[in-house]
Protein backbone atom coordinates (compact mmCIF):
# COMPACT_ATOMS: atom_id res chain seq x y z
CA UNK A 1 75.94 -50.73 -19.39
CA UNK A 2 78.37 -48.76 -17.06
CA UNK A 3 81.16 -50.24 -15.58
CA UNK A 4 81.76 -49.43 -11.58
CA UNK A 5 85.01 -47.37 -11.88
CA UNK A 6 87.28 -47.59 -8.00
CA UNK A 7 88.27 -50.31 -5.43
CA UNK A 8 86.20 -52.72 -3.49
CA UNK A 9 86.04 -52.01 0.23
CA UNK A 10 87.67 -55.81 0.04
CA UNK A 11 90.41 -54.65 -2.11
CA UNK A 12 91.40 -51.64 0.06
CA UNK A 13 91.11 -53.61 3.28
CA UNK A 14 93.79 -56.33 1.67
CA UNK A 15 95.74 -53.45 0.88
CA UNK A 16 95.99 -51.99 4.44
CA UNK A 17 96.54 -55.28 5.68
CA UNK A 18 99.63 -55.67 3.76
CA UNK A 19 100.90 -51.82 4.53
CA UNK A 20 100.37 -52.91 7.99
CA UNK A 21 102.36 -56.18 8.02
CA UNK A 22 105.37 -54.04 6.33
CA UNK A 23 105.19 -51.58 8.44
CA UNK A 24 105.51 -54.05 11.63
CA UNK A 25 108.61 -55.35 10.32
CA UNK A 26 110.09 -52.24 8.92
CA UNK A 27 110.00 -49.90 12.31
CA UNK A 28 111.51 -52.17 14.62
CA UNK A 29 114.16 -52.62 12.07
CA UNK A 30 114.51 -48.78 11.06
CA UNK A 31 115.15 -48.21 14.74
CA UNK A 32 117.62 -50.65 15.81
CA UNK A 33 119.55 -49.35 12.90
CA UNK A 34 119.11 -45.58 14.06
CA UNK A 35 120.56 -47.26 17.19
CA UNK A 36 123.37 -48.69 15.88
CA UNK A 37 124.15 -45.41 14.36
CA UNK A 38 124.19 -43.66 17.58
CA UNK A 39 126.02 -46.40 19.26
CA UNK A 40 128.90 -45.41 17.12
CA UNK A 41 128.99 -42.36 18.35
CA UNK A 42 129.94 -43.86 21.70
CA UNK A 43 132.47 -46.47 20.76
CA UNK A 44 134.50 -43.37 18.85
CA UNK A 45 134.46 -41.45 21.08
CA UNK A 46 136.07 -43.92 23.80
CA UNK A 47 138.97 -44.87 21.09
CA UNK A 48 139.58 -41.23 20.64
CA UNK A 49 140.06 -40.68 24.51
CA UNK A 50 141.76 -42.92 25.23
CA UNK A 51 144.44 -42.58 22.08
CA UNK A 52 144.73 -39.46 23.81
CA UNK A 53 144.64 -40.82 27.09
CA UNK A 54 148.01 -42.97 26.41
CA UNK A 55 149.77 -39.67 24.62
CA UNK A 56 149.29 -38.11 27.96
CA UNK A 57 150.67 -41.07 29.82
CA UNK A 58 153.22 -41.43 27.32
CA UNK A 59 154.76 -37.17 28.24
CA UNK A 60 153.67 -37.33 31.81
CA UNK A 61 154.07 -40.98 33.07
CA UNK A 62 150.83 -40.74 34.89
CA UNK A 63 147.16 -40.50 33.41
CA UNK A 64 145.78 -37.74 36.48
CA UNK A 65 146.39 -34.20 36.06
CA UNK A 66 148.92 -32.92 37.97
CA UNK A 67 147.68 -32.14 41.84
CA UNK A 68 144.52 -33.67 40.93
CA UNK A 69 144.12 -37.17 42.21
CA UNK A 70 140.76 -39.20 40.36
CA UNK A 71 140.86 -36.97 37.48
CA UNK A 72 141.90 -37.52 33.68
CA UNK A 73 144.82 -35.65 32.26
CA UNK A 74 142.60 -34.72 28.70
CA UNK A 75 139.09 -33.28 27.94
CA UNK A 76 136.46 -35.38 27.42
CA UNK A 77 134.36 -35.19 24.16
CA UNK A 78 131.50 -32.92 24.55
CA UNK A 79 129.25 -30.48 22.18
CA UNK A 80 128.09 -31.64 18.95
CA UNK A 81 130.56 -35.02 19.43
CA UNK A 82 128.81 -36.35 22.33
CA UNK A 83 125.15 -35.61 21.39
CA UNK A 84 124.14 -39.05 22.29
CA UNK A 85 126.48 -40.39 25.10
CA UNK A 86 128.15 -38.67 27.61
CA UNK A 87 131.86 -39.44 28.36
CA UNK A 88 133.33 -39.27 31.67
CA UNK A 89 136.82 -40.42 33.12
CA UNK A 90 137.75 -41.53 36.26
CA UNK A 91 141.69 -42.01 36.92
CA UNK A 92 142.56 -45.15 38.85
CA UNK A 93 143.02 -43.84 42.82
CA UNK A 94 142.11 -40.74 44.52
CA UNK A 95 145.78 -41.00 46.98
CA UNK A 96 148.37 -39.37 45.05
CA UNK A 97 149.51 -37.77 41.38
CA UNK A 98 151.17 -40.41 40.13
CA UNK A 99 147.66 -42.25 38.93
CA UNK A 100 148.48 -45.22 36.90
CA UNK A 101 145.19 -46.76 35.51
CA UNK A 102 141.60 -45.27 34.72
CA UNK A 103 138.35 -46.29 33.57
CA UNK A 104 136.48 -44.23 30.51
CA UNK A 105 132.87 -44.46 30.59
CA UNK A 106 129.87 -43.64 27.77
CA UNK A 107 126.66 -43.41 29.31
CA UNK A 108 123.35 -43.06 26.97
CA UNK A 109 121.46 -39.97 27.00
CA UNK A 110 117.93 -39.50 26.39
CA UNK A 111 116.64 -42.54 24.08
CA UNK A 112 119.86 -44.06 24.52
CA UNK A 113 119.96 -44.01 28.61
CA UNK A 114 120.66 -47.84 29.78
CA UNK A 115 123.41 -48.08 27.37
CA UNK A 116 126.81 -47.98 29.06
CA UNK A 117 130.31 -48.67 27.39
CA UNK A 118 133.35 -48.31 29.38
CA UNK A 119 137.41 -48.82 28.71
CA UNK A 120 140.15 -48.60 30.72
CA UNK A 121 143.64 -48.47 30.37
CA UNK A 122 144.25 -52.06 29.34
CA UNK A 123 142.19 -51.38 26.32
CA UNK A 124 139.74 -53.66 28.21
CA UNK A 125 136.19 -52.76 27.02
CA UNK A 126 132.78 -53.76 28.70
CA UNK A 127 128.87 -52.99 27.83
CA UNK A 128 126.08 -53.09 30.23
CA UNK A 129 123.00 -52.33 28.51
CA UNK A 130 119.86 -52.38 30.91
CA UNK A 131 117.34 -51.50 28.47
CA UNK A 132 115.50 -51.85 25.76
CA UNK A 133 115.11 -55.55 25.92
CA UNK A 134 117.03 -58.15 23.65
CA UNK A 135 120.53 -56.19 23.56
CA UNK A 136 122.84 -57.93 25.65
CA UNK A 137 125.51 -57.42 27.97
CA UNK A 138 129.52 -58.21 27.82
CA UNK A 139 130.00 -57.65 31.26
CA UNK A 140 133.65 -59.22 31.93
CA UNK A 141 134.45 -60.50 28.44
CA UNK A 142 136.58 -57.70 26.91
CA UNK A 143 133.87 -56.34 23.54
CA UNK A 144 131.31 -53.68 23.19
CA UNK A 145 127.77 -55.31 21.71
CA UNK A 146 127.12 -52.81 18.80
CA UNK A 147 123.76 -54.33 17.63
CA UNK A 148 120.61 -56.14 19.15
CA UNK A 149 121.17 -60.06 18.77
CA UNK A 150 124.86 -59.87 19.33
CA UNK A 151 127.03 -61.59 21.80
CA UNK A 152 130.92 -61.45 22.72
């Protein structure tokens, strides 16, 4: 007597079934991680700026370049360290040189657009994230929300 050698249509099925059930979990996961990853990108870059943002305060006793009322005495990040978010700087008022405050600001690009991260020069730090669904947003309490779930 021979002996059927393979699966059972039942034993693949229970096997794709299973697959499936992983793979529903592990996705949504996977890509709020990628996320995460690219969200860093944004909250370094802000730091960065606006270390640099105080050293130019710090020689020229305003944060505007010279003549330029609204503007931001340093370049922003841009190239291959702001692939994901682009960073943009507005200096406090738009009536004189002597510009004393301003507001940095990391908008999402492409998968990332409806996250926005902004600092200013009190180091105070906001997120506004308008999509995808279950991120939240900091608006006046002074954090950025780095992962889905969290809360300031």
């Amino acid at each position: 007597m021979r002996h059927a050698r393979g699966f059972t249509l039942l034993e693949l099925m229970i096997t794709l079934v299973v697959v499936a059930i992983l793979a529903a979990i592990a996705i949504p996961s996977y890509q709020d991680y990628v996320m995460r990853g690219k969200i860093a990108e944004a909250v370094s870059n802000l730091s960065t700026t606006r270390i640099a943002m105080e050293k130019y305060y710090a020689d020229n006793h305003f944060y505007n370049v010279a003549g330029t009322p609204g503007t931001c005495g340093v370049a922003m990040p841009s190239g291959s360290n702001a692939k994901y978010f682009t960073i943009t700087c507005a200096s406090g008022t738009s009536s004189g040189p002597g510009d004393q405050s301003y507001t940095l600001t990391a908008t999402g690009l492409a998968n990332m657009s409806g996250f926005t991260y902004t600092i200013n020069e009190s180091n105070l730090r906001t997120t506004n994230i308008t999509a995808p669904s279950g991120w939240a947003t900091s608006g006046t309490v002074n954090c950025w929300i780095q992962r889905k779930g969290d809360s300031c």
